[in-house]
Protein backbone atom coordinates (compact mmCIF):
# COMPACT_ATOMS: atom_id res chain seq x y z
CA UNK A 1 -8.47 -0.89 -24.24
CA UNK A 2 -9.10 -4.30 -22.36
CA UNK A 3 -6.62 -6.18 -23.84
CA UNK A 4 -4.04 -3.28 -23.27
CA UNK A 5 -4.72 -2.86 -19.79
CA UNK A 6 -3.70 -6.61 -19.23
CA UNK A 7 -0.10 -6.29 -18.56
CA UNK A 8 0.93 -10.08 -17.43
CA UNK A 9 3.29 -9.26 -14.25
CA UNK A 10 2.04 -6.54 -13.00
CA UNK A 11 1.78 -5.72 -9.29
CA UNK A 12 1.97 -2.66 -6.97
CA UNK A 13 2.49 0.62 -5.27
CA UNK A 14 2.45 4.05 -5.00
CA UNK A 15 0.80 1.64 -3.04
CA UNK A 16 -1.35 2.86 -1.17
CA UNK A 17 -2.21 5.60 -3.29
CA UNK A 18 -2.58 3.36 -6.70
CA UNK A 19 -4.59 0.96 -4.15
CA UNK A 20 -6.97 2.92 -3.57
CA UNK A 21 -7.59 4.83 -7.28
CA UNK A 22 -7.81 1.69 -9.21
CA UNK A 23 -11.36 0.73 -8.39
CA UNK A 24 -13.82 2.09 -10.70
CA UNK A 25 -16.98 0.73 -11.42
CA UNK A 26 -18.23 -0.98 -15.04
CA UNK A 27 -21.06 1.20 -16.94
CA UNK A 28 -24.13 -1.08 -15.72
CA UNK A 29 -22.85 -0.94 -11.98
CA UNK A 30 -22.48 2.96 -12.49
CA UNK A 31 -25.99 3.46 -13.44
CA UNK A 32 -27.26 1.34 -10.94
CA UNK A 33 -25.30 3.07 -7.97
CA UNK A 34 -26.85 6.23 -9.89
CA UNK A 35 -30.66 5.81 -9.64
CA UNK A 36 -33.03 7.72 -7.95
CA UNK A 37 -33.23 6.19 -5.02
CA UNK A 38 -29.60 6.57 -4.32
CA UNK A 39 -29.27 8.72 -1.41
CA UNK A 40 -25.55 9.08 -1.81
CA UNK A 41 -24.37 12.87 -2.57
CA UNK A 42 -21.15 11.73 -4.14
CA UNK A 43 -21.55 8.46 -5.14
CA UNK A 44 -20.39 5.59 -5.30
CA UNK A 45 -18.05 6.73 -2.59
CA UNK A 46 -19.86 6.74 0.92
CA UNK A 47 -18.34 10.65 1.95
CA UNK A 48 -20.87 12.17 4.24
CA UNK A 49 -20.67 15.89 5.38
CA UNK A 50 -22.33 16.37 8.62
CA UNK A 51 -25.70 17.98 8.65
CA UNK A 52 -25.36 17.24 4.66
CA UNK A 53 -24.54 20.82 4.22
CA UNK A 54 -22.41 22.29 0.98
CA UNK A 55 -19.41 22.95 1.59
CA UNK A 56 -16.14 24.75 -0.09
CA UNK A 57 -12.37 24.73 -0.87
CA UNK A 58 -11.52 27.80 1.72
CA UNK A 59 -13.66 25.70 4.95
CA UNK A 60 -10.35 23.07 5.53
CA UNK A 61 -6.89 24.60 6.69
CA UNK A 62 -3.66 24.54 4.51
CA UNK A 63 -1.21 22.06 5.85
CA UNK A 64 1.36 24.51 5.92
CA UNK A 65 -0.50 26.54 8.64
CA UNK A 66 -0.98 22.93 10.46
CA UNK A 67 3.11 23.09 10.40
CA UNK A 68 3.31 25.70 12.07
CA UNK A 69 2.48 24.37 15.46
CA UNK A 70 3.20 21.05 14.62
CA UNK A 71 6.22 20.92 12.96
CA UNK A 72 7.06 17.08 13.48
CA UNK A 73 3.82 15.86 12.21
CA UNK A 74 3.96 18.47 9.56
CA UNK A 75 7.59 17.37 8.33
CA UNK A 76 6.61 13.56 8.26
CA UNK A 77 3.29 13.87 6.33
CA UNK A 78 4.99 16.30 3.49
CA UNK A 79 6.33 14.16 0.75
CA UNK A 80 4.07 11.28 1.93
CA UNK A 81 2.21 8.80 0.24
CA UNK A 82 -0.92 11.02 1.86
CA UNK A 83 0.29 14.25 0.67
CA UNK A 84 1.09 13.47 -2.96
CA UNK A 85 -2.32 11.15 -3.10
CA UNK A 86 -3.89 13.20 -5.55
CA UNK A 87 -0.44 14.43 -7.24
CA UNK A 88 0.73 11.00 -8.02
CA UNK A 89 1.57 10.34 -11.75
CA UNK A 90 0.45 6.54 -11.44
CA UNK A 91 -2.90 7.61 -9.77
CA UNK A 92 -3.50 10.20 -12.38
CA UNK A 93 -2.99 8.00 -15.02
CA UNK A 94 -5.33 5.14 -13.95
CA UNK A 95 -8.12 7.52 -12.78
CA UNK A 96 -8.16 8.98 -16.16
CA UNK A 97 -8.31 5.75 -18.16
CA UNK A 98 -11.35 4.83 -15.09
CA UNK A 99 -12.70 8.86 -16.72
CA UNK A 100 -12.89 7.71 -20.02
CA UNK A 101 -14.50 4.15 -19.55
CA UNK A 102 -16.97 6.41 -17.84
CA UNK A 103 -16.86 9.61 -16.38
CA UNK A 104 -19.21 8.87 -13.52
CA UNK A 105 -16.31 6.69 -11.83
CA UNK A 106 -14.55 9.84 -10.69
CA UNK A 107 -16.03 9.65 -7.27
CA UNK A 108 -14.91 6.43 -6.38
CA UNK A 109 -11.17 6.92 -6.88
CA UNK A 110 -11.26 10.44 -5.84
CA UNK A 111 -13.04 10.27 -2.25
CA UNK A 112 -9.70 8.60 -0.88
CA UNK A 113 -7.12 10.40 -2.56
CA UNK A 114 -8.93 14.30 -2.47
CA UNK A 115 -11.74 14.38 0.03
CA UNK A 116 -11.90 17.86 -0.44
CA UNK A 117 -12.18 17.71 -3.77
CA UNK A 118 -14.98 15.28 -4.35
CA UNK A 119 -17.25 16.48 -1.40
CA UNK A 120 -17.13 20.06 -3.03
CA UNK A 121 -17.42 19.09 -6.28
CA UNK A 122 -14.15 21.36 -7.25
CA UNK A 123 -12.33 18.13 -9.18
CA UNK A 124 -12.08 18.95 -13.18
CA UNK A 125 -10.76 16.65 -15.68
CA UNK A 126 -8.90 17.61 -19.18
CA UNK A 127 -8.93 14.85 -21.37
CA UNK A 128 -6.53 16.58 -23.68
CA UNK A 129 -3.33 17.31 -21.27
CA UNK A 130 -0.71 14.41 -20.55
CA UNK A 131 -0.69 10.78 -21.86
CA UNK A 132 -4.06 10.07 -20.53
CA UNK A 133 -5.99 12.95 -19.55
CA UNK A 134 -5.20 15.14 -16.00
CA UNK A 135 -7.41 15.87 -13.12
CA UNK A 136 -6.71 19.35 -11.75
CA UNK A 137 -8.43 20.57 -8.37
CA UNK A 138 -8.22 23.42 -5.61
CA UNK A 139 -5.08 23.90 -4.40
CA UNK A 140 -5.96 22.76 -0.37
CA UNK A 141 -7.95 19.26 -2.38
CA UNK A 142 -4.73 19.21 -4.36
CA UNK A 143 -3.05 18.30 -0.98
CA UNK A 144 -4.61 14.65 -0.98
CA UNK A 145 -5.01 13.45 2.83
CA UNK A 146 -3.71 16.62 4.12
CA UNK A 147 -4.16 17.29 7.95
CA UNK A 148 -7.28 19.02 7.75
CA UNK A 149 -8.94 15.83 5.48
CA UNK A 150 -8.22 13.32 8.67
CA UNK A 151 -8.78 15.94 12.11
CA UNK A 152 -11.95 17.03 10.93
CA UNK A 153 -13.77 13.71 10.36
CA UNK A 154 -16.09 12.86 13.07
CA UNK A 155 -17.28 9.13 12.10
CA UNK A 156 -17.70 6.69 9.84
CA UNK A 157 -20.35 4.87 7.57
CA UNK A 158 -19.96 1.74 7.42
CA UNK A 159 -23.68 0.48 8.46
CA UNK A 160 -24.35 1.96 5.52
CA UNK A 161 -21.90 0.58 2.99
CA UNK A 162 -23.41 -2.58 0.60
CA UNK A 163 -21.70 -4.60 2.55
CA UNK A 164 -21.93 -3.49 5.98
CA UNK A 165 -18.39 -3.07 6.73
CA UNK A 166 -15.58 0.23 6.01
CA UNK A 167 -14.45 1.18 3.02
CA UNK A 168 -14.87 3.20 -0.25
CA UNK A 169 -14.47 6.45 1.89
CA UNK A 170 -17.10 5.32 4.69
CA UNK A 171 -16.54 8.60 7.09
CA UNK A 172 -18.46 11.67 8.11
CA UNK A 173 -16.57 15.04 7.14
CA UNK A 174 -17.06 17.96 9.53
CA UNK A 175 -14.82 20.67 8.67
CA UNK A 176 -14.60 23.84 10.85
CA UNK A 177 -12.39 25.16 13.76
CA UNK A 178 -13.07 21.84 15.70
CA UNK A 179 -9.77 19.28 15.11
CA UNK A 180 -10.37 15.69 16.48
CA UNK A 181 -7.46 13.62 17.73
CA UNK A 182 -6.51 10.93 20.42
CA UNK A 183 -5.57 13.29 23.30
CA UNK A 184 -8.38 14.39 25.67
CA UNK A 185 -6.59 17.27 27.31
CA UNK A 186 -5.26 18.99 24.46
CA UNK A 187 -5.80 22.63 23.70
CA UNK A 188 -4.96 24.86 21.24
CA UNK A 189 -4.48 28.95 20.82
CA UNK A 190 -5.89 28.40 17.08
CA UNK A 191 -8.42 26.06 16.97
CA UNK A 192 -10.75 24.18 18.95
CA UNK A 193 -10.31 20.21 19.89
CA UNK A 194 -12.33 17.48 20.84
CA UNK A 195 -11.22 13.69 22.01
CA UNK A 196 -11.99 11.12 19.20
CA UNK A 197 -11.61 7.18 20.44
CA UNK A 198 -11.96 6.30 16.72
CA UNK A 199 -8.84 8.22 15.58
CA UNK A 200 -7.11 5.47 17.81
CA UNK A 201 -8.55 2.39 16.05
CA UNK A 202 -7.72 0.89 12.92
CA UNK A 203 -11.26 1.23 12.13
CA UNK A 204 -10.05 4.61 10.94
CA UNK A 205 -7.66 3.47 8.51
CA UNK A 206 -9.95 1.00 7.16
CA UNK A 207 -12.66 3.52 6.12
CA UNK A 208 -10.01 3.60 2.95
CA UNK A 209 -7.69 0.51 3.36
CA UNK A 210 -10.78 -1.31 2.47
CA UNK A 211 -12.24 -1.04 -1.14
CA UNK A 212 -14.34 -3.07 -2.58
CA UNK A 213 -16.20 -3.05 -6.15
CA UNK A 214 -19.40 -1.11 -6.26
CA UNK A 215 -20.98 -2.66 -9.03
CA UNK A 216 -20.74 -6.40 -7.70
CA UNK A 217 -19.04 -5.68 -4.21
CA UNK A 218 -16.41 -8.02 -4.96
CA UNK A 219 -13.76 -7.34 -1.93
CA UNK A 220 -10.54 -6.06 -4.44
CA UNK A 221 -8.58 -4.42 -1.39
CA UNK A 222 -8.73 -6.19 2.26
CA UNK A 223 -5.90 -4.19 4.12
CA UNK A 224 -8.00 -3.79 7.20
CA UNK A 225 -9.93 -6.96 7.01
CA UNK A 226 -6.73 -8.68 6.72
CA UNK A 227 -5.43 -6.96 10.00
CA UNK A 228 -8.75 -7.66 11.64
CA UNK A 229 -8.67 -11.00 11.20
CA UNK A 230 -4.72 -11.26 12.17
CA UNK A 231 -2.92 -11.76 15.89
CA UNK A 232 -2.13 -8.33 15.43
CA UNK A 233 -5.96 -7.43 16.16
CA UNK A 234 -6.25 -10.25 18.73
CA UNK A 235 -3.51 -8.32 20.58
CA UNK A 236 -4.89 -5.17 20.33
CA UNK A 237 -1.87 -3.77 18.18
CA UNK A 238 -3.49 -1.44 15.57
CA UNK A 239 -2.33 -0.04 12.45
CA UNK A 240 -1.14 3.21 13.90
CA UNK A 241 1.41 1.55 16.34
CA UNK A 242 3.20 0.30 13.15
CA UNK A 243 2.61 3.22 10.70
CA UNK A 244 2.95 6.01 12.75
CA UNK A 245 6.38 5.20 14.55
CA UNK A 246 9.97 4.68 13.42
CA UNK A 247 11.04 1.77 11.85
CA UNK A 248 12.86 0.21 14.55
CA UNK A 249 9.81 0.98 17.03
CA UNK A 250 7.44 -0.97 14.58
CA UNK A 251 9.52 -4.13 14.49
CA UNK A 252 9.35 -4.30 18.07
CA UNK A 253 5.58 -3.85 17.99
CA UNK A 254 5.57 -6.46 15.31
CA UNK A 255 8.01 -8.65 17.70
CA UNK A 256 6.38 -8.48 20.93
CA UNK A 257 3.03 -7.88 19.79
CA UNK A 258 2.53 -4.79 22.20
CA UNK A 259 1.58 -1.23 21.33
CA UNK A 260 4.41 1.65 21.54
CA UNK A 261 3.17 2.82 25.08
CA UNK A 262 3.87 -0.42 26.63
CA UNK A 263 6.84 -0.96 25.34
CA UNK A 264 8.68 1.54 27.79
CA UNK A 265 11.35 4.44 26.73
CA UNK A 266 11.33 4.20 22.94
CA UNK A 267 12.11 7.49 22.48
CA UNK A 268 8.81 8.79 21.45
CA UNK A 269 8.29 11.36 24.14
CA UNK A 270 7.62 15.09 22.50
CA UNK A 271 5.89 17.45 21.98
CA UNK A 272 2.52 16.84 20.22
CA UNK A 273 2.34 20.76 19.13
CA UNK A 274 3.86 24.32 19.71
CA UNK A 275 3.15 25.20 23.57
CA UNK A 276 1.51 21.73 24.88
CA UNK A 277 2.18 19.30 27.33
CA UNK A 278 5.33 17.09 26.75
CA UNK A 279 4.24 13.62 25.81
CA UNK A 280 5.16 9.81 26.32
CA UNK A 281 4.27 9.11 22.81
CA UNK A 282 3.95 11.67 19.57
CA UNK A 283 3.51 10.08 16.57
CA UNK A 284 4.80 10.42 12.96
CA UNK A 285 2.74 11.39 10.75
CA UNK A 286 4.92 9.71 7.21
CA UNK A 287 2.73 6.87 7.60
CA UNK A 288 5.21 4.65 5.73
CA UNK A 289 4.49 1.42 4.30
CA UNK A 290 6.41 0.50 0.99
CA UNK A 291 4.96 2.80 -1.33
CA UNK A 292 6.73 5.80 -0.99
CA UNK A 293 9.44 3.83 -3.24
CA UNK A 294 8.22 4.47 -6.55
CA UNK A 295 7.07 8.05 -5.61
CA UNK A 296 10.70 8.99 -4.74
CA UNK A 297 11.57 7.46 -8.25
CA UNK A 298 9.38 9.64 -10.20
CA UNK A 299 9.38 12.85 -7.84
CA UNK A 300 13.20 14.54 -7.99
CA UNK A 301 14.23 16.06 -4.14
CA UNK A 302 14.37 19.75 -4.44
CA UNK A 303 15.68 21.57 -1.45
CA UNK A 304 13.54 24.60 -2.70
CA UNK A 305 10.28 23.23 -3.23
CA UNK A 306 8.75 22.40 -0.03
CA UNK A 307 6.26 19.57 -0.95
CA UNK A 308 9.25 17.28 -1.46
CA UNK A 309 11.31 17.96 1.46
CA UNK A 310 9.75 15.15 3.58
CA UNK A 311 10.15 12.37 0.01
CA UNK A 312 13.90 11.35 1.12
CA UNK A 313 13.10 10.53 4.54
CA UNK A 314 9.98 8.56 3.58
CA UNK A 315 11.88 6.69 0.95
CA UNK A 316 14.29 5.51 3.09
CA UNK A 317 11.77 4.42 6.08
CA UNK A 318 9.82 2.18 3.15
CA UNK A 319 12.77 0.36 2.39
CA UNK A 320 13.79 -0.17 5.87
CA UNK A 321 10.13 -1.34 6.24
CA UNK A 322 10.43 -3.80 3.62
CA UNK A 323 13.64 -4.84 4.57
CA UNK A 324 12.47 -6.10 8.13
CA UNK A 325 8.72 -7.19 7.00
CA UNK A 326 9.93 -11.12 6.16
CA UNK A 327 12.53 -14.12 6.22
CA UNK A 328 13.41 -16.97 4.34
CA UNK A 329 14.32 -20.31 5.14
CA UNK A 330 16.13 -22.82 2.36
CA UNK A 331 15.18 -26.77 2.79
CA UNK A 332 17.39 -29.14 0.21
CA UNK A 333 17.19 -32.56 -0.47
CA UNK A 334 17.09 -35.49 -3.09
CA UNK A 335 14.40 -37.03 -4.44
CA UNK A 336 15.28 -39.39 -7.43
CA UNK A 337 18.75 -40.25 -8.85
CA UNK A 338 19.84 -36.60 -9.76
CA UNK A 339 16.89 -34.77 -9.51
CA UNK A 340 16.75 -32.84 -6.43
CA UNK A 341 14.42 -30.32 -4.94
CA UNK A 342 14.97 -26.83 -3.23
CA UNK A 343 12.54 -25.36 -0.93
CA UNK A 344 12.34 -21.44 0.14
CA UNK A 345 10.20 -20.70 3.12
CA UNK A 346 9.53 -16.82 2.87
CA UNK A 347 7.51 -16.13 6.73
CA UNK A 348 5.59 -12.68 7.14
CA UNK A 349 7.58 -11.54 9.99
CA UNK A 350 6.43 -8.02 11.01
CA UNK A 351 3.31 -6.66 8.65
CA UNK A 352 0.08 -6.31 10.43
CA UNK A 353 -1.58 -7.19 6.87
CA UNK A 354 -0.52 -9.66 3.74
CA UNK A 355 2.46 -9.35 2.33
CA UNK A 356 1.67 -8.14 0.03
CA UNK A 357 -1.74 -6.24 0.94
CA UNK A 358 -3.74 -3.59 -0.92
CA UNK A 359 -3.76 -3.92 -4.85
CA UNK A 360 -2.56 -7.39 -4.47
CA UNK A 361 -3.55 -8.51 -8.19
CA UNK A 362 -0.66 -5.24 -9.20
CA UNK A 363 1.51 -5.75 -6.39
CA UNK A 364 5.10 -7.68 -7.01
CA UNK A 365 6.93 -9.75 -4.22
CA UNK A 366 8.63 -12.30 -5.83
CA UNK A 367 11.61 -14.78 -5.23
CA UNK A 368 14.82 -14.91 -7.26
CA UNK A 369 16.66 -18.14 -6.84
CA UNK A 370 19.67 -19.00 -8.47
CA UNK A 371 21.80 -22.70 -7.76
CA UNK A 372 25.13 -23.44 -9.03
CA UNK A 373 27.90 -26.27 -7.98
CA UNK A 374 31.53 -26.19 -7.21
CA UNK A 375 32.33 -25.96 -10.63
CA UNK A 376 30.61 -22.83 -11.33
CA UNK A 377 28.17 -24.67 -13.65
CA UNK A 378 24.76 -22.80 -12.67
CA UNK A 379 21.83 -25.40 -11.73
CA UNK A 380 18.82 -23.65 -11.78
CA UNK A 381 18.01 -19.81 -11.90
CA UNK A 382 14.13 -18.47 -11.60
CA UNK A 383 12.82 -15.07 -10.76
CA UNK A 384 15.88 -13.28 -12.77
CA UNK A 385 13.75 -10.03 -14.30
CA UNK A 386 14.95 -9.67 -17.97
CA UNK A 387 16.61 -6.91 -20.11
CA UNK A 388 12.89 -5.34 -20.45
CA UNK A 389 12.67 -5.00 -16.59
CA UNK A 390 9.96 -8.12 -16.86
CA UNK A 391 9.72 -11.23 -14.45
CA UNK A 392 10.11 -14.63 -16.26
CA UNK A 393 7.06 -16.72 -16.06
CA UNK A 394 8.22 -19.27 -14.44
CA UNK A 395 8.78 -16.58 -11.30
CA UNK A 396 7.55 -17.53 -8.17
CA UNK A 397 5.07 -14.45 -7.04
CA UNK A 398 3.14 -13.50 -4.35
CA UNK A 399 0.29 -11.80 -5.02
CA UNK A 400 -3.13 -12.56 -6.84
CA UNK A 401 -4.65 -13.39 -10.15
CA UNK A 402 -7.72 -11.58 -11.23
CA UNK A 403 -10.07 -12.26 -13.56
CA UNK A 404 -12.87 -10.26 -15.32
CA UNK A 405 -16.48 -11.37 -15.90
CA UNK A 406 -15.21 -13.83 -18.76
CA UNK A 407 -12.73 -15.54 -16.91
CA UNK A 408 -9.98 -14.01 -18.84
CA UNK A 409 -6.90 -12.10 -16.70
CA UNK A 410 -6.82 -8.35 -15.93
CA UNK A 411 -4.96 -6.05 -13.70
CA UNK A 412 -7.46 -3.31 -13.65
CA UNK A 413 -9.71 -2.86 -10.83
CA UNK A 414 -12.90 -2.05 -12.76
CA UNK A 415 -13.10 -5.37 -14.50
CA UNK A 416 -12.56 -7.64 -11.50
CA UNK A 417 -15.06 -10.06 -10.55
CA UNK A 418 -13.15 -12.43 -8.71
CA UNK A 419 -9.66 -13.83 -7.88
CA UNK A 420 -8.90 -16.90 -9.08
CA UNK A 421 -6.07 -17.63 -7.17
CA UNK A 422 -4.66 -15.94 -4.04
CA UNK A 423 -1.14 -16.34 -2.87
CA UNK A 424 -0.66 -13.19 -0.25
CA UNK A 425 1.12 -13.96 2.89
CA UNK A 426 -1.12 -13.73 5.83
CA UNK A 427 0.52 -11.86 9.49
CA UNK A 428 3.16 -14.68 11.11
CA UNK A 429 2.23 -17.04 7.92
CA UNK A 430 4.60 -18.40 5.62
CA UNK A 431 4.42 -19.73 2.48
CA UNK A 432 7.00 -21.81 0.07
CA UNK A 433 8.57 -21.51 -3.36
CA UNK A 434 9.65 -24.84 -4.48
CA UNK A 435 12.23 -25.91 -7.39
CA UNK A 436 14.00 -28.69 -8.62
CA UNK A 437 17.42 -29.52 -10.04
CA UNK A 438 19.44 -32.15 -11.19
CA UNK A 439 22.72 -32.62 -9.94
CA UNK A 440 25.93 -33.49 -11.77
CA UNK A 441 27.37 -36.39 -10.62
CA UNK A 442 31.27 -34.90 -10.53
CA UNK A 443 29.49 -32.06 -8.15
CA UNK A 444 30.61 -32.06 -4.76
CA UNK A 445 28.64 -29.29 -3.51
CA UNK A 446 26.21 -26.67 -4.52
CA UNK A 447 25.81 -22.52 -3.51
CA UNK A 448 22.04 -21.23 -2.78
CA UNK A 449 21.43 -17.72 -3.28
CA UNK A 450 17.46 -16.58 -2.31
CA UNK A 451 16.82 -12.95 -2.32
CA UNK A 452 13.10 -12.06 -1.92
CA UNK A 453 12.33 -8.55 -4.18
CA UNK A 454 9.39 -6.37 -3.59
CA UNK A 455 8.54 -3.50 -6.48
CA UNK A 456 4.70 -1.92 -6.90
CA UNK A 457 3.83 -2.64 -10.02
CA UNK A 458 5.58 -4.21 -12.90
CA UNK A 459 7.22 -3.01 -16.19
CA UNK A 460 4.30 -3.11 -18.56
CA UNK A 461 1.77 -1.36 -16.51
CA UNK A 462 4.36 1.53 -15.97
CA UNK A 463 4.72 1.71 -19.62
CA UNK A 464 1.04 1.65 -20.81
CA UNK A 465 0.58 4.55 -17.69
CA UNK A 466 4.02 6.50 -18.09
CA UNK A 467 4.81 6.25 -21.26
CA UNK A 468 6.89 3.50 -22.55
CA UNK A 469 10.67 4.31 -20.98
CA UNK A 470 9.37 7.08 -19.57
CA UNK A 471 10.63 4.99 -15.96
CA UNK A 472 12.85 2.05 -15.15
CA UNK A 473 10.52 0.57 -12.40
CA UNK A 474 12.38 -0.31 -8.88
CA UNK A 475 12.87 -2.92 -7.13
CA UNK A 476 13.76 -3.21 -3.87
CA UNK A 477 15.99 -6.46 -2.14
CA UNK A 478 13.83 -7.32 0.85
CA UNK A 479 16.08 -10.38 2.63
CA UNK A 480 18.82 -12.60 1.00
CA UNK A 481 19.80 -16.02 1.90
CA UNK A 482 22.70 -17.44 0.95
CA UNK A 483 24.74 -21.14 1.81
CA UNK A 484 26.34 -23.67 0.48
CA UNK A 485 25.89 -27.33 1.11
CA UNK A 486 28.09 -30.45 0.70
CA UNK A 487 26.44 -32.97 -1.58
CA UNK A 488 26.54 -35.67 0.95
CA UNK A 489 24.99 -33.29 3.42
CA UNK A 490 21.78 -32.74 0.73
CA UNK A 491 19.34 -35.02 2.31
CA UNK A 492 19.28 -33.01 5.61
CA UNK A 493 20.09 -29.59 4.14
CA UNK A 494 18.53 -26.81 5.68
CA UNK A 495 19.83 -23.44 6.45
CA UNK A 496 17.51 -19.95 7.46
CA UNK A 497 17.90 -16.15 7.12
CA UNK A 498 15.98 -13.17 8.68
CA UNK A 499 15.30 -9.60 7.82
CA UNK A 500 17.70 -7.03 8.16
């Protein structure tokens, strides 16, 4: 199964979802995380329940009654990334491969994608149903991060992680009538509420947007970590004042480097829920990145089916997203006789992380680069993906290259024991793709065309998780550059393109 997991090319999202489902654990790390003197309940995830009482299905609310009140934050969340986190064919797929290398991996890909479901125990698996197996739970852990999974948690764990920091589902769960939020003066004719600073922070986020191996603690996603680290933290901007506001809000945040509330009239203002105050700021609750791409591919819009209603809005916010997140810059200019060299400077303009950032060893954002002359002759062409849906190898890629305890390459989670090369783009970084040419001497100029193409995993993975043709994975254009440049202007070429 090794060698068939190793799909050369393949990068990632549901994103967020597949990001967070991949990590399983090898059978030696599994039975040490499993001794007796773990105190874990449902390890090797880190989910406490307050007071460390059991609890069931029927003690977290239905999103649907959430909508009720809350009809905005309702509308944005269904058809999410969050909602279909347990639904998601890609997830599915991988978490039943992690099931059948061993069984006692469930917890660890299940704790972020059905917190209900792992921290009642409700979670079945049928080895016999689909290409892979199927995991089937109740139908409010069914929901993924529904409303009820994030209002009712009440801390986090993270002194008590391996490594001291958030991640594999570090949070306390406390479900009940109480809802925690960010507003201190909110009330509510159905529940009660109570003020919670940390729902604020990006420390929230990165109880799951930080995963790393339990069997050798090998850091395999660094979403928060990279955003702590980044001028976005120095600032003060955290990952809700990107994720949980319109495009066009978030690339000022990412601009200016303020949060939404001190940015002035950005249309925000609201109401947070049915009957309460009108407020400066509500936020959407879509929490859009650039996953919600392939999940529109695979899930069909039906106006009658109400867990879908919110996937056309969400897929077009992720490619906005991705359309604004970077920029190139071309540099040309000889170097010996005809031989001459292009550089592409691709800059992470607007994401609070790397670009890319979770499953970065499965993620794909590549350049394509194609050079011709005057004549039409075409000079140089890289990053083209072929009539399989493959990138070339000669592609230049940013992402990372994981290896296993051997040394040899694999794209699955489990296995990784390091990266042995890492070429993410950090917040307001850049880095370059460089080429060379050689130019026909009856040329008297030459046309550039960079795009820059982002897609969540590549063609080979999809086909050992789908099916093979079972999808045509997407791709999605993130900036284009193109110019043309005299040949006696080559040795100071240099032209520069942004996001849309």
């Amino acid at each position: 199964m090794r060698s068939r997991l190793r799909a050369h090319g393949v990068t990632t999202p549901w994103v967020v979802i597949v990001t967070w489902c991949l990590l399983s654990l090898t059978a030696g790390a599994v039975a040490k995380e499993n001794t007796a003197t773990d105190a874990r309940r449902f390890p090797p995830s880190y989910i406490t329940i307050e007071g460390h009482e059991n609890v069931t299905p029927d003690q977290w609310t239905d999103p649907r009654v959430c909508g009720q009140c809350h009809t905005r934050q309702y509308e944005g969340w269904n058809g999410s990334m969050h909602s279909n986190a347990f639904k998601d064919p890609v997830f599915q797929a991988l978490w039943a491969l992690g099931e059948k290398t061993d069984p006692k991996l469930r917890n660890h890909c299940g704790a972020c994608h059905t917190p209900i479901g792992v921290s009642t125990k409700t979670v079945e698996f049928h080895p016999d149903q689909g290409l892979h197996g199927r995991f089937t739970a109740p139908d409010v852990a069914a929901k993924g991060v529904s409303c009820d999974v994030c209002h009712t948690i009440s801390g986090t764990n993270l002194q008590k992680t391996a490594v001291l920091e958030h991640g594999n589902a570090s949070f306390v769960m406390s479900p009940g009538n109480t809802k925690r939020a960010t507003l201190d003066d909110a009330k509510s004719p159905y529940h009660e509420t109570e003020y919670s600073e940390h729902h604020a922070k990006s420390d929230f986020c990165g109880n799951c947007h930080n995963i790393f191996h339990p069997g050798n603690n090998f850091p395999i996603e660094r979403t928060y970590d990279e955003w702590k680290y980044s001028i976005y933290a120095q600032k003060g901007v955290q990952c809700q004042d990107c994720h949980m506001v319109p495009v066009d809000v978030a690339k000022q945040v990412a601009d200016k480097l303020q949060r939404p509330e001190e940015l002035g009239d950005l249309g925000l203002e609201g109401f947070a829920g049915l009957g309460g105050p009108w407020r400066k700021v509500v936020h959407d609750h879509g929490f859009v990145g650039g996953n919600a791409v392939v999940t529109a591919a695979l899930n069909t819009w039906d106006a009658n089916n109400e867990e879908t209603l919110g996937v056309q809005t969400n897929y077009q916010e992720a490619i906005r997203r991705l359309q604004s997140a970077a920029s190139l810059k071309l540099e040309v200019g000889a170097k010996a006789g005809a031989l001459h060299q292009l550089k592409v400077r691709v800059t992470n303009e607007r994401a609070g992380h790397n670009l890319p950032t979770s499953l970065t060893e499965v993620r794909e954002v590549w350049l394509e680069v194609v050079i011709s002359d005057d004549q039409g002759r075409e000079l140089m062409r890289s990053g083209t993906l072929d009539a399989d849906n493959n990138l070339p190898k000669d592609t230049v890629i940013f992402n990372a290259h994981a290896v296993d305890e051997n040394g040899q390459d694999t794209h699955v989670p489990w296995e990784i024991v390091r990266f042995v090369d890492v070429n993410t783009i950090p917040p307001k970084g850049y880095k370059y793709g460089k080429y060379y040419f050689n130019l026909p001497a009856d040329a008297k100029s030459i046309n550039v065309v960079a795009r820059l193409h982002y897609r969540s995993f590549g063609q080979k993975l999809a086909d050992l998780l789908l099916g093979k043709d079972a999808v045509k994975v997407p791709s999605v254009e993130m900036v284009k550059i193109e110019h043309s440049y005299p040949v006696s202007e080559l040795s100071v070429a240099d032209a520069s393109g942004s996001g849309h």
